[in-house]
Structure formats: structure tokens, C-alpha cells
C-alpha atoms as a PDB file:
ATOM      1  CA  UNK A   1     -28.445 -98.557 -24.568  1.00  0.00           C
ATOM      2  CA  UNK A   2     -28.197 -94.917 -24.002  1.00  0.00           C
ATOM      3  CA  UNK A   3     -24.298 -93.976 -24.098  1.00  0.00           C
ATOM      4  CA  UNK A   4     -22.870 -90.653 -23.118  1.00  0.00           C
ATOM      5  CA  UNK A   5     -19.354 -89.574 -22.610  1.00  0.00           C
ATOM      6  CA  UNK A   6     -18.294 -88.041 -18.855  1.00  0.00           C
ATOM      7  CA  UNK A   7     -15.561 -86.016 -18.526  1.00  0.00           C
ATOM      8  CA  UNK A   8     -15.781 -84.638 -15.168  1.00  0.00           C
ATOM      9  CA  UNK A   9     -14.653 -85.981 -12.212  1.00  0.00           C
ATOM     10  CA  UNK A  10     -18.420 -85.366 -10.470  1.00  0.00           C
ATOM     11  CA  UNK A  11     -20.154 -87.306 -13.271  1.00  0.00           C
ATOM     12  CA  UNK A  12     -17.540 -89.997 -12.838  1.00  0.00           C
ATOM     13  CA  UNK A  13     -17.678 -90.184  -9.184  1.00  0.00           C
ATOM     14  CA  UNK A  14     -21.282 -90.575  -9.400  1.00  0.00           C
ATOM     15  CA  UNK A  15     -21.657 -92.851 -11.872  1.00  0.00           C
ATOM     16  CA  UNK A  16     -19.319 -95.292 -10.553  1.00  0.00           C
ATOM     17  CA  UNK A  17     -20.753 -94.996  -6.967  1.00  0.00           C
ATOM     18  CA  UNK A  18     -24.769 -95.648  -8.290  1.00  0.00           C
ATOM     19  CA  UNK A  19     -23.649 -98.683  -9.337  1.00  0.00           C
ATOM     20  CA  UNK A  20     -21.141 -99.794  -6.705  1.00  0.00           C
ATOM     21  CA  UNK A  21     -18.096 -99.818  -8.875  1.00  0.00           C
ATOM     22  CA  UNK A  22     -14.048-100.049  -7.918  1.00  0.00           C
ATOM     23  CA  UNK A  23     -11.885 -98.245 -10.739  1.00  0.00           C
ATOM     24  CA  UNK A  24      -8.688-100.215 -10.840  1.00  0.00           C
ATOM     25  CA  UNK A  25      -5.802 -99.991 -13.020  1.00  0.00           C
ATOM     26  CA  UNK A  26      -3.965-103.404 -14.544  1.00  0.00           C
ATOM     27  CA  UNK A  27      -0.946-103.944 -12.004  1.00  0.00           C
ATOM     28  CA  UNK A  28       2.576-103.000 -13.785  1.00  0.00           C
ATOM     29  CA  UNK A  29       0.577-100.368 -16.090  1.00  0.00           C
ATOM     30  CA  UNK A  30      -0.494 -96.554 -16.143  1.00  0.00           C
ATOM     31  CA  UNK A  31      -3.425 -97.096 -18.596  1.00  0.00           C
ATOM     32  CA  UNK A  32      -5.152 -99.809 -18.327  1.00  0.00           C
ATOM     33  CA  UNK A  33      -8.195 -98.529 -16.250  1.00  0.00           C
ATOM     34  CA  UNK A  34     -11.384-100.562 -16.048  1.00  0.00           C
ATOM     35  CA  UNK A  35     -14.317-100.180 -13.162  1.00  0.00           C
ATOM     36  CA  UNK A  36     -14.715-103.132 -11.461  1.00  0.00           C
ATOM     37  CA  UNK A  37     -18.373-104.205 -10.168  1.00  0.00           C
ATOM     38  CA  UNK A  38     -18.195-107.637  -9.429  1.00  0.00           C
ATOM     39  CA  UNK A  39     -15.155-108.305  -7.065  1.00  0.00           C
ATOM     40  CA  UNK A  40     -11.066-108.240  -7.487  1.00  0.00           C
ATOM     41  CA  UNK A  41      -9.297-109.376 -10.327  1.00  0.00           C
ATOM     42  CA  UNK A  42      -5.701-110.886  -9.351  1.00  0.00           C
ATOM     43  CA  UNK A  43      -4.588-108.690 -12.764  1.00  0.00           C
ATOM     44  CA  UNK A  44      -5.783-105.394 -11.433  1.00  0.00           C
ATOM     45  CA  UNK A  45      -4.931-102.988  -8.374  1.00  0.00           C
ATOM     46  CA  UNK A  46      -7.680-100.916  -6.663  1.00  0.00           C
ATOM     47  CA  UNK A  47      -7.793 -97.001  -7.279  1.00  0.00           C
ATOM     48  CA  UNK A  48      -9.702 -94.383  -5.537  1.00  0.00           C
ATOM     49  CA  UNK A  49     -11.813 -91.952  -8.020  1.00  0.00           C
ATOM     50  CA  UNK A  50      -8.970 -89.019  -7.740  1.00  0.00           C
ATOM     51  CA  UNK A  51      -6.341 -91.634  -8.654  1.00  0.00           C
ATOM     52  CA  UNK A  52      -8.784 -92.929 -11.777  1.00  0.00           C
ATOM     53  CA  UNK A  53      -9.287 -89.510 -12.824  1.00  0.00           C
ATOM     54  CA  UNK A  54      -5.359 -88.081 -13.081  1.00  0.00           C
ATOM     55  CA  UNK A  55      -4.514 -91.355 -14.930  1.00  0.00           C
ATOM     56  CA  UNK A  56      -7.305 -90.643 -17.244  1.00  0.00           C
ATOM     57  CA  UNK A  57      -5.742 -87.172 -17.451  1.00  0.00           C
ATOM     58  CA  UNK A  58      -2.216 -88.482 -18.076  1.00  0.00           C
ATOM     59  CA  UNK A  59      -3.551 -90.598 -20.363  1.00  0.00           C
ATOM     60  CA  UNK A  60      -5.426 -88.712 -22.490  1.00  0.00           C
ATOM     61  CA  UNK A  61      -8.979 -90.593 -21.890  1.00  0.00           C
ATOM     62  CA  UNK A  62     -12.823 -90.145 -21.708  1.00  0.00           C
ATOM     63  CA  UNK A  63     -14.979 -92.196 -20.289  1.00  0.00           C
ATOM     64  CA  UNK A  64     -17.993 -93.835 -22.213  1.00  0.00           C
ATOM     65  CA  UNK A  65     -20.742 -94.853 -20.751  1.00  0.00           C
ATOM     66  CA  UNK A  66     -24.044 -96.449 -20.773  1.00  0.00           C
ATOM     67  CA  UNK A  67     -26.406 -93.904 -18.784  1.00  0.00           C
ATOM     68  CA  UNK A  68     -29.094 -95.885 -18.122  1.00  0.00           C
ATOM     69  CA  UNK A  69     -30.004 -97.023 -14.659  1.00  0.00           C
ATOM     70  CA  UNK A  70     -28.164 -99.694 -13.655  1.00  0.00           C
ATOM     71  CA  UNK A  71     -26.532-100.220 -16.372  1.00  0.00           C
ATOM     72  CA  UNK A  72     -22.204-100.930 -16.045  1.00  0.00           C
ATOM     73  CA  UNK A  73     -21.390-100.452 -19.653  1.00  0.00           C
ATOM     74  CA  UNK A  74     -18.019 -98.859 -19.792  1.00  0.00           C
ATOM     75  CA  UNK A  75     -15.229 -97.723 -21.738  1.00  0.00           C
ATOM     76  CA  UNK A  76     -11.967 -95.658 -21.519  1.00  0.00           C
ATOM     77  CA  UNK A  77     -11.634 -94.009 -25.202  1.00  0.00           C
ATOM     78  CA  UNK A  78      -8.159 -92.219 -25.984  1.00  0.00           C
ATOM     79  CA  UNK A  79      -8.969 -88.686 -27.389  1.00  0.00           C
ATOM     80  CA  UNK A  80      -6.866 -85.993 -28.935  1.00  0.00           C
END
């Protein structure tokens, strides 16, 4: 595992498109993100990357990340 945080909105739009992700937000919340790569979740409401990133902003998160190839490790990590 090779984990890296990514802060801008280029490395997160790439790294969720190489590996075919959906960022969604738990419905009824504003930070509860996650990145979907295996379907819907009933619990959770599709965002677009721009939508992901300003709730990330609002909310004060980085995204970790496993930066290997194919790899979907993931997690949104509160900072400052």
C-alpha cells in the first residue's frame, strides 16, 4: 500500500476517474463523502467531482489515498 494525500481537485478528478469511481455523499448529510466503485448504495446520493470537492472544502477534508494502480483505498480525513 502506497498512500498519499490529494488535495487538488485535478489529482482527485483523476484518481477517481482511473478507477471508475462515483463520489457520493450520505443522503440527509453534508459530510459524509465516500467514492463509490461498485454500484449505488440506497444510503448515498450521487455527486459530480466539483460538488465532491466544495463539500470537502466546506468540510474541512483531504483525501487519502492508496496510489497504487488500481487500487480504491480511500479516505476523507478532517484537517485543521
Amino acid at each position: 500500500m502506497s498512500l498519499r494525500i490529494i488535495v487538488k481537485p485535478d489529482q482527485i478528478r483523476s484518481w477517481i476517474a482511473s478507477r471508475n469511481g462515483t463520489p457520493v455523499r450520505r443522503r440527509n448529510t453534508d459530510g459524509d463523502l465516500a467514492v463509490l466503485f461498485d454500484g449505488d448504495q440506497p444510503d448515498y446520493e450521487s455527486l459530480n467531482v466539483d460538488e465532491l470537492i466544495e463539500a470537502m472544502k466546506s468540510n474541512h477534508l483531504v483525501l487519502l489515498v492508496d496510489q497504487e494502480a488500481g487500487k480504491t483505498f480511500h479516505k476523507f480525513v478532517q484537517h485543521g
